[in-house]
Protein backbone atom coordinates (compact mmCIF):
# COMPACT_ATOMS: atom_id res chain seq x y z
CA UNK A 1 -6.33 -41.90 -3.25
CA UNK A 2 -3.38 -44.40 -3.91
CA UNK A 3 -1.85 -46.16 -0.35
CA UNK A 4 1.05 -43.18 -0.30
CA UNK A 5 -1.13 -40.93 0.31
CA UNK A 6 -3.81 -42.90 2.46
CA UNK A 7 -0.14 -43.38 4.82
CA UNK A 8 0.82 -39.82 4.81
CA UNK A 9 -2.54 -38.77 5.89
CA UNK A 10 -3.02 -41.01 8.74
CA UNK A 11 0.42 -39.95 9.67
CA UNK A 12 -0.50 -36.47 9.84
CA UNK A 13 -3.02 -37.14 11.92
CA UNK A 14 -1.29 -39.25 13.96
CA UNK A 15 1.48 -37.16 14.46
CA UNK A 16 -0.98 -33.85 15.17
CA UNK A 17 -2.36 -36.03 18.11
CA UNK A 18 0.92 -36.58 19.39
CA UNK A 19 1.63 -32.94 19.34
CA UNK A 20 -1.39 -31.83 21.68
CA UNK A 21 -0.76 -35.17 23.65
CA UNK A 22 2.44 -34.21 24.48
CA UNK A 23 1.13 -30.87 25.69
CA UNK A 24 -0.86 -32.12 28.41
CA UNK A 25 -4.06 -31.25 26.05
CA UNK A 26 -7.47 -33.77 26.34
CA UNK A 27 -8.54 -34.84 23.45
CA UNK A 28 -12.44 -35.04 23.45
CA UNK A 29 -15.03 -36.98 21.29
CA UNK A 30 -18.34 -34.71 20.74
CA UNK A 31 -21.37 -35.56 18.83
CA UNK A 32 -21.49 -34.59 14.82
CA UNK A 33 -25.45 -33.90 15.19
CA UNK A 34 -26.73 -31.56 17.41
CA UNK A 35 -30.35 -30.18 18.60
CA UNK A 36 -29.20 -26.87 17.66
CA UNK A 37 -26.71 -24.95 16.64
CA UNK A 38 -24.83 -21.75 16.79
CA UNK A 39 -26.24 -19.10 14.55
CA UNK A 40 -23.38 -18.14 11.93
CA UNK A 41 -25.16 -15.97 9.36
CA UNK A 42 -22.29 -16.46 6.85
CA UNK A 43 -22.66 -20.62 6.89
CA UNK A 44 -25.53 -23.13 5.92
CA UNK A 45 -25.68 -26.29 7.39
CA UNK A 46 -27.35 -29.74 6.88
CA UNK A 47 -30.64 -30.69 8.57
CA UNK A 48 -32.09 -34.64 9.17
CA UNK A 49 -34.71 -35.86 11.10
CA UNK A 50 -34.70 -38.17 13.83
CA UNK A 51 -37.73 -40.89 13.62
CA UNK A 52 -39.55 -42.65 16.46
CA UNK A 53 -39.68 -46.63 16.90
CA UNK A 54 -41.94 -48.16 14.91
CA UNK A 55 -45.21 -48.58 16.04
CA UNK A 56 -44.70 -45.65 18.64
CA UNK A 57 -47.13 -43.55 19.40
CA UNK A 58 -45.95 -40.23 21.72
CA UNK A 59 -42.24 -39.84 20.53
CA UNK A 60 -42.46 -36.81 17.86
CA UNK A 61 -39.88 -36.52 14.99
CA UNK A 62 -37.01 -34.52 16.60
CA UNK A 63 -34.99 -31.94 13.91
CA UNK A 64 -31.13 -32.61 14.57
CA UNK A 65 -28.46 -30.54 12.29
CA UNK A 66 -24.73 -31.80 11.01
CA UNK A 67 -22.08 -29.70 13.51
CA UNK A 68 -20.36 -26.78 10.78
CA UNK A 69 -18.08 -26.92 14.00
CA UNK A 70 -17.26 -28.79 17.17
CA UNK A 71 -17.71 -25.52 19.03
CA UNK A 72 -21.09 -25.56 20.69
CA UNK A 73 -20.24 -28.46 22.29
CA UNK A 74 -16.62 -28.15 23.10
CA UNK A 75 -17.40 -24.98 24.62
CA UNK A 76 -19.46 -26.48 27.23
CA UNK A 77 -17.11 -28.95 28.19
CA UNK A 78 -14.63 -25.90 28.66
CA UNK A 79 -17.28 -24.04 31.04
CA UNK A 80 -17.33 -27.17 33.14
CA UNK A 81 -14.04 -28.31 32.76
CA UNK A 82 -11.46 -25.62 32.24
CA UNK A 83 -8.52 -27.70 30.64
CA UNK A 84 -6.98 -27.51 27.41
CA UNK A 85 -8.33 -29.38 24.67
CA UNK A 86 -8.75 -30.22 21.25
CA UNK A 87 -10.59 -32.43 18.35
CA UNK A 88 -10.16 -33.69 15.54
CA UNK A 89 -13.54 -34.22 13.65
CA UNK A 90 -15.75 -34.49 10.63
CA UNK A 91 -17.50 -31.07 10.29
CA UNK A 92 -20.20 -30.57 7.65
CA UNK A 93 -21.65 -27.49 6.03
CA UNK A 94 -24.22 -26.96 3.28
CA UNK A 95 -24.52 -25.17 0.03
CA UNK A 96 -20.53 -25.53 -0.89
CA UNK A 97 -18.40 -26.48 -3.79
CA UNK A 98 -16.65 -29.74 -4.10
CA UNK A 99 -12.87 -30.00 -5.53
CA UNK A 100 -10.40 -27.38 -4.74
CA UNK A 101 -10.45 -26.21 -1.15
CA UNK A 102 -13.95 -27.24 -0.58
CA UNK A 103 -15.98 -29.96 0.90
CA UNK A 104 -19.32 -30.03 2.37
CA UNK A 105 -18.10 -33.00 4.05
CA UNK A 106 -14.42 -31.94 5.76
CA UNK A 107 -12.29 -32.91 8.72
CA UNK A 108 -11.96 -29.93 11.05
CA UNK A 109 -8.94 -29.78 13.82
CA UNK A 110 -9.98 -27.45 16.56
CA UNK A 111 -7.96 -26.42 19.93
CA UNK A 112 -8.67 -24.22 23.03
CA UNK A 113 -5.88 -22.54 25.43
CA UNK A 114 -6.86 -22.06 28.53
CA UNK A 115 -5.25 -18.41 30.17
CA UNK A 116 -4.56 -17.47 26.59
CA UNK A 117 -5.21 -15.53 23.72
CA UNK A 118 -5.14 -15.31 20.48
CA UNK A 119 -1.25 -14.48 20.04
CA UNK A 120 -0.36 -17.42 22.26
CA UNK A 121 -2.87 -19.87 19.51
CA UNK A 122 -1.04 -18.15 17.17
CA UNK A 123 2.66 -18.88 18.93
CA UNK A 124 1.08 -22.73 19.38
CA UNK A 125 0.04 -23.29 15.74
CA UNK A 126 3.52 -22.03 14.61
CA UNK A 127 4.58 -24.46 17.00
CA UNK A 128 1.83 -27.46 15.24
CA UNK A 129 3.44 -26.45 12.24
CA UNK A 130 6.98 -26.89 13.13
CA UNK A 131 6.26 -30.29 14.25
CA UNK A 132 4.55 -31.68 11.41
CA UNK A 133 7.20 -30.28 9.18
CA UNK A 134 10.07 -31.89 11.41
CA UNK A 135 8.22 -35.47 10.95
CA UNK A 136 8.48 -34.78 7.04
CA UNK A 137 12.48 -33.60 7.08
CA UNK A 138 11.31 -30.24 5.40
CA UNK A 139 11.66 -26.88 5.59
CA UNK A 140 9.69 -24.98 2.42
CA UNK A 141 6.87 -21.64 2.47
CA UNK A 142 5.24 -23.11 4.76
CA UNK A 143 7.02 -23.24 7.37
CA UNK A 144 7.00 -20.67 10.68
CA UNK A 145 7.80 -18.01 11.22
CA UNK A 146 4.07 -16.69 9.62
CA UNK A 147 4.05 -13.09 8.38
CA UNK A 148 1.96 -10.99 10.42
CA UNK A 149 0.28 -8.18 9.32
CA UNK A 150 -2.80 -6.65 11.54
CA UNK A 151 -5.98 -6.37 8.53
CA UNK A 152 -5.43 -2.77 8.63
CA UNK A 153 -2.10 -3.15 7.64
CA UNK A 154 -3.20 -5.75 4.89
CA UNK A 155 -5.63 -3.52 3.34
CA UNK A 156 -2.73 -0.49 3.74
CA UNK A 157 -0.19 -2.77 1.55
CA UNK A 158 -2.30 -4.48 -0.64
CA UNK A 159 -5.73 -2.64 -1.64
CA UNK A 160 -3.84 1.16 -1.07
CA UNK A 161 -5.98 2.33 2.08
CA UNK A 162 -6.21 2.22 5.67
CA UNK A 163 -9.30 0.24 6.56
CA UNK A 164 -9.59 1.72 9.99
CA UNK A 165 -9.19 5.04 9.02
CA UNK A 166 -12.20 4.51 5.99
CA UNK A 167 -14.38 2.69 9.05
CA UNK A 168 -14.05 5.70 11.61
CA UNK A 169 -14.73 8.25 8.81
CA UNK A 170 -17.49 6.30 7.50
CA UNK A 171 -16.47 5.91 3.73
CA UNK A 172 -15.84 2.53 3.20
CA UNK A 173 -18.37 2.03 0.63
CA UNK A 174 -17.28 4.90 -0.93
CA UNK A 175 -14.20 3.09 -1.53
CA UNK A 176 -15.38 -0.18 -2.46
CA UNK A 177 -17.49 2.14 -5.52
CA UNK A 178 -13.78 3.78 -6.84
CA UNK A 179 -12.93 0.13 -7.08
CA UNK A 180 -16.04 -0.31 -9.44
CA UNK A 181 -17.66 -2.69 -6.94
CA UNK A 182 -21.46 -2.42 -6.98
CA UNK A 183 -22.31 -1.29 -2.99
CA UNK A 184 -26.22 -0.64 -2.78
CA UNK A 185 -26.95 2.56 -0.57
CA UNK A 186 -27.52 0.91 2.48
CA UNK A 187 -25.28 -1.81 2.95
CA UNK A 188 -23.39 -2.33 6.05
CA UNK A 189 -19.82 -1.98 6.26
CA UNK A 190 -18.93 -5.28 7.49
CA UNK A 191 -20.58 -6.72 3.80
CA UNK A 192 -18.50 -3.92 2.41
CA UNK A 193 -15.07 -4.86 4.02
CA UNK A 194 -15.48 -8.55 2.54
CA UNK A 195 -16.34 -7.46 -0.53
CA UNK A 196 -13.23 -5.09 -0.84
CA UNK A 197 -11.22 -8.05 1.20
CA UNK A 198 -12.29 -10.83 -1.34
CA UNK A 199 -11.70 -8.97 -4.38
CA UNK A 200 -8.49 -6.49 -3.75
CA UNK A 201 -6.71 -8.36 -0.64
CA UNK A 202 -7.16 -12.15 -0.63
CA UNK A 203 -5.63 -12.85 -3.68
CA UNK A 204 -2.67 -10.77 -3.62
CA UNK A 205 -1.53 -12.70 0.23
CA UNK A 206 2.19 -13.41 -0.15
CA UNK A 207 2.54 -16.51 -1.16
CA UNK A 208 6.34 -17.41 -0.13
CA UNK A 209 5.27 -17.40 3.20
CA UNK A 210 1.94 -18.38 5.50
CA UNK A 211 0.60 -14.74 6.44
CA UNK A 212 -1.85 -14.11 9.44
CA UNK A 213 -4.41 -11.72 9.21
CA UNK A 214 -4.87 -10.14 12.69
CA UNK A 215 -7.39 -7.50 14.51
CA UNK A 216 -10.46 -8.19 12.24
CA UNK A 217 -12.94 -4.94 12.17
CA UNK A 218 -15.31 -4.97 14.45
CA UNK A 219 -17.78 -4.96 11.55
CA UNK A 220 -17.76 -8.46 11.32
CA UNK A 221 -19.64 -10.47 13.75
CA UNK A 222 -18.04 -13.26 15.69
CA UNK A 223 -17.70 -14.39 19.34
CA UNK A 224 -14.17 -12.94 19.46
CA UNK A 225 -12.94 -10.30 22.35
CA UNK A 226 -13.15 -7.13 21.24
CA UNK A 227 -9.59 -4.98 21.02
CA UNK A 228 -9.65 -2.15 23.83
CA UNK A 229 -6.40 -0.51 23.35
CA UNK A 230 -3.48 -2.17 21.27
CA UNK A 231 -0.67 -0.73 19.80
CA UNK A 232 -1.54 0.86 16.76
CA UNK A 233 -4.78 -0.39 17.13
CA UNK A 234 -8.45 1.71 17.34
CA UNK A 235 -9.97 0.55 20.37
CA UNK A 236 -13.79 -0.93 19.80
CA UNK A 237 -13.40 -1.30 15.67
CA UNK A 238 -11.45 -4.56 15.96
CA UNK A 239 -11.63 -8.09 17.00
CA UNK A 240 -9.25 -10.06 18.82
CA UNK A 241 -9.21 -12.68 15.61
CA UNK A 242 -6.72 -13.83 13.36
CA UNK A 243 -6.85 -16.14 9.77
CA UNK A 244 -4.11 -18.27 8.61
CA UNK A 245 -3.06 -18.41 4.84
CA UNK A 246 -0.62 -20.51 2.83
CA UNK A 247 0.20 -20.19 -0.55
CA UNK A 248 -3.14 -18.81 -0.82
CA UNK A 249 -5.03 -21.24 0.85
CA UNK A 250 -7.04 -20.42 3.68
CA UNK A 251 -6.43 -22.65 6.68
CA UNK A 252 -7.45 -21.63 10.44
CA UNK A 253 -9.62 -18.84 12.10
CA UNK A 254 -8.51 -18.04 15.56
CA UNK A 255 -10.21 -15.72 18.35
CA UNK A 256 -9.23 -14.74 21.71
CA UNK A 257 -13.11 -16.13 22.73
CA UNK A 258 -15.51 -14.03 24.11
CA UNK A 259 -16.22 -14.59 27.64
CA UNK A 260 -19.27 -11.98 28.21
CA UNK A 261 -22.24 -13.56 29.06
CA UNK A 262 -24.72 -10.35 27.46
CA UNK A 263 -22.57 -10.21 24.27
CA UNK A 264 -22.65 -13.84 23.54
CA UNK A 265 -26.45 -13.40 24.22
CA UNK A 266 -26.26 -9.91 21.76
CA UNK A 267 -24.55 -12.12 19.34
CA UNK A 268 -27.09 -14.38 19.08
CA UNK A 269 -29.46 -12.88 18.31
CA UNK A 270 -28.48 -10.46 15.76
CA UNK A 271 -27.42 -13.62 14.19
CA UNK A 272 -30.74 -15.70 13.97
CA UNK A 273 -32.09 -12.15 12.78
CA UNK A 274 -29.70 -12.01 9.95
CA UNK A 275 -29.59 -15.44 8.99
CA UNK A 276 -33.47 -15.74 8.93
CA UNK A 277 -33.06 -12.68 6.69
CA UNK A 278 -30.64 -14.29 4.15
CA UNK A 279 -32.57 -17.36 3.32
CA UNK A 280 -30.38 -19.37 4.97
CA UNK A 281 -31.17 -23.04 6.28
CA UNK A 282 -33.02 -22.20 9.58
CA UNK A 283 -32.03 -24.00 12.68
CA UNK A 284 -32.90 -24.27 16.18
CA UNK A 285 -30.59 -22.27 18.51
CA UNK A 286 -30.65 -22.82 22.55
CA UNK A 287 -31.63 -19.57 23.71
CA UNK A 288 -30.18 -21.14 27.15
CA UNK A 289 -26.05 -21.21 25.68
CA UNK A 290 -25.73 -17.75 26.76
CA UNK A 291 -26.10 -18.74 30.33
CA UNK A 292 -23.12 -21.11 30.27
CA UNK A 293 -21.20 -17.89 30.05
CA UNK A 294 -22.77 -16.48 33.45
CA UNK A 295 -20.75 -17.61 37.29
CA UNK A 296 -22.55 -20.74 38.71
CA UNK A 297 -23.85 -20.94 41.91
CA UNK A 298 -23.03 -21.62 44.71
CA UNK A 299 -25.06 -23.95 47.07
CA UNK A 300 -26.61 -21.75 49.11
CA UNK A 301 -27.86 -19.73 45.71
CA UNK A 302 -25.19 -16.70 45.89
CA UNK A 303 -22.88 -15.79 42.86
CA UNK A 304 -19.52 -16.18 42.15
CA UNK A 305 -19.01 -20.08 43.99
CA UNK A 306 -16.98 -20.86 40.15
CA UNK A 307 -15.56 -18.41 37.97
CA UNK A 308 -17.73 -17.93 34.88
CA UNK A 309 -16.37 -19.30 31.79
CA UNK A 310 -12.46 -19.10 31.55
CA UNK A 311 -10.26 -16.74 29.49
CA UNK A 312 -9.06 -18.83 26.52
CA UNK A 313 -8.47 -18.85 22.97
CA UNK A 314 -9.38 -21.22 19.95
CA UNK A 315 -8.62 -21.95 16.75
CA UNK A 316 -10.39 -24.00 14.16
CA UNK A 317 -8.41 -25.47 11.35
CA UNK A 318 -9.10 -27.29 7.93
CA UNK A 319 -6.90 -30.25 8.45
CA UNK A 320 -7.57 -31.77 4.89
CA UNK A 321 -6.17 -28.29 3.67
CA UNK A 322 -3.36 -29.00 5.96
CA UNK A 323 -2.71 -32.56 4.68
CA UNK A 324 -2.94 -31.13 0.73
CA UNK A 325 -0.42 -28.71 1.70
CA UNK A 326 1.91 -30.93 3.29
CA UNK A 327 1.72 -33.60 0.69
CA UNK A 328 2.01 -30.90 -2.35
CA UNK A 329 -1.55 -31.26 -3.85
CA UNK A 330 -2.92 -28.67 -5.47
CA UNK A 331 -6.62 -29.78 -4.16
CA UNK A 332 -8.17 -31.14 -1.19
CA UNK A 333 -10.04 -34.09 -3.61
CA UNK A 334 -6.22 -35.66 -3.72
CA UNK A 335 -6.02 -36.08 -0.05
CA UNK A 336 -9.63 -36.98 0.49
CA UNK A 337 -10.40 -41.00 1.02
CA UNK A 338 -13.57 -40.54 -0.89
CA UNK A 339 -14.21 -37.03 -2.53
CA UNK A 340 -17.76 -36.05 -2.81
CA UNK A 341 -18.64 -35.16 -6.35
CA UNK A 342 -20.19 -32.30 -7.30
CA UNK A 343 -23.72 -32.15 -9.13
CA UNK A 344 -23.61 -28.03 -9.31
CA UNK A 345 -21.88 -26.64 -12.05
């Protein structure tokens, strides 16, 4: 990376900070490894070992894993703390490409709104992105306002069907097969939607403007609210979650975060169940996290002395994406200090 560059990324970052500082938001500093983890079936991570003193004789190895995400943590700071916050962080996760859009190795921005949801992170990152653009002096397709299309409507403009009607009638997969994709009898509709997603929606995103994907089905699993009744909107087959794009490039994932003790529990451990199922990198999970969803108690041992964990909303964002987008790079290996090279080809 030549000095330009080196300057207009520390810049960005610089200038990000300055946007959540001037919004009253903390900025925190959480550890990268972590005893466990949160069980995301749809990422591998990095494991390492952590070795006793030499010559000692009762400390075991302890198994510690590289953070995909600042979220386990942050989150636990937010049950204690309630307050706005955000990080900016190296985030790791295994079994990815280098070059292009990918890193295993990648520098992760993430924010939480306290007595929000997900269209008021979506009203703030417009706002982030307004900001960064006015330090630059430009105005191009990236700028706000974001086109915003719910995924039904997506998958209504761009693959030729409504995806909520094809999930409440069951034939999904019978879709995906008139498309020619290959859908095994037996496969679950939220394998089905990505599969239809990947191949007849994501690439044909407008590019002349960032679009946000909103209300993701219900199908797939995340810690995001789930939709009860909104406009135009099935109640109970969508997610309160959106996804950023510009000029094709995915850049932030966003949920109105689930505050239900039980489902974060549920969540959990369909998770580890389909993660061990996949192959994927096991990890250890603290069947404990649950709890820091549940009202704490009061001294005398009754309920309800502190609310349980608050209503907010997060978003996680790829700031190296960010930085190649703002300084018109067509990969993130020209904005990264030192990209990793790949050995898989």
């Amino acid at each position: 990376m030549d000095i330009e560059l080196l300057r207009a990324r520390a810049d960005i970052i610089r200038n990000t900070r300055r946007f959540f500082d001037s919004r009253s938001y903390l900025e925190v500093d959480t550890p990268l490894l972590s005893p466990n983890l949160i069980p995301e079936s749809c990422l591998d991570v990095f494991k390492t070992t952590r070795l006793p003193p030499p010559n000692s004789k009762k400390q075991p190895e302890k198994d510690y894993w590289l953070i995909p995400s600042p979220e386990i943590w942050m989150k636990k700071l937010i049950a204690e703390h309630k307050t706005n916050m955000y990080q900016i962080c190296k985030c790791f996760r295994n079994c990815e490409t280098s070059g292009l859009t990918h890193s295993p190795e990648f520098t992760m921005l993430e924010y939480y709104t306290m007595d929000a949801d997900y269209t008021d992170s979506l009203d703030i990152t417009e706002d982030l992105f307004d900001s960064l653009l006015a330090d630059t002096g430009r105005e191009d397709d990236i700028s706000p306002p974001f086109i915003r299309w719910t995924m039904d409507e997506a998958f209504s403009r761009l693959a030729g069907f409504s995806l909520i009607e094809k999930l409440e009638n069951g034939t999904l997969a019978e879709e995906a097969r008139k498309m020619g994709l290959d859908i095994p009898s037996g496969t679950i509709d939220g394998d089905v939607y990505n599969l239809i997603f990947i191949h007849a929606v994501e690439p044909r995103l407008p590019k002349e403007k960032p679009v946000v994907l909103l209300d993701y089905p219900a199908a797939v699993p995340c810690l995001a609210k789930m939709n009860e009744s909104r406009s135009g909107t099935a109640a109970g087959l969508t997610r309160q979650r959106w996804e950023l794009y510009a000029r094709g490039v995915e850049l932030a994932n966003c949920y109105s975060e689930e505050t239900d003790a039980r489902k974060v529990r549920d969540f959990f451990l369909s998770e580890q169940k389909l993660k061990l199922s996949g192959g994927a990198q096991p990890h250890a999970v603290d069947d404990e996290y649950w709890k820091t969803f549940l009202p704490r108690k009061s001294p005398d041992g009754t309920d309800g002395a502190d609310s349980p964990f608050p209503r907010c909303s997060g978003v996680a964002l790829g700031l190296d994406r960010l930085i190649m987008l703002l300084a018109d790079r067509k990969t993130i290996d020209g904005v990264l200090p030192f990209p990793m090279e790949s050995d898989f080809h």
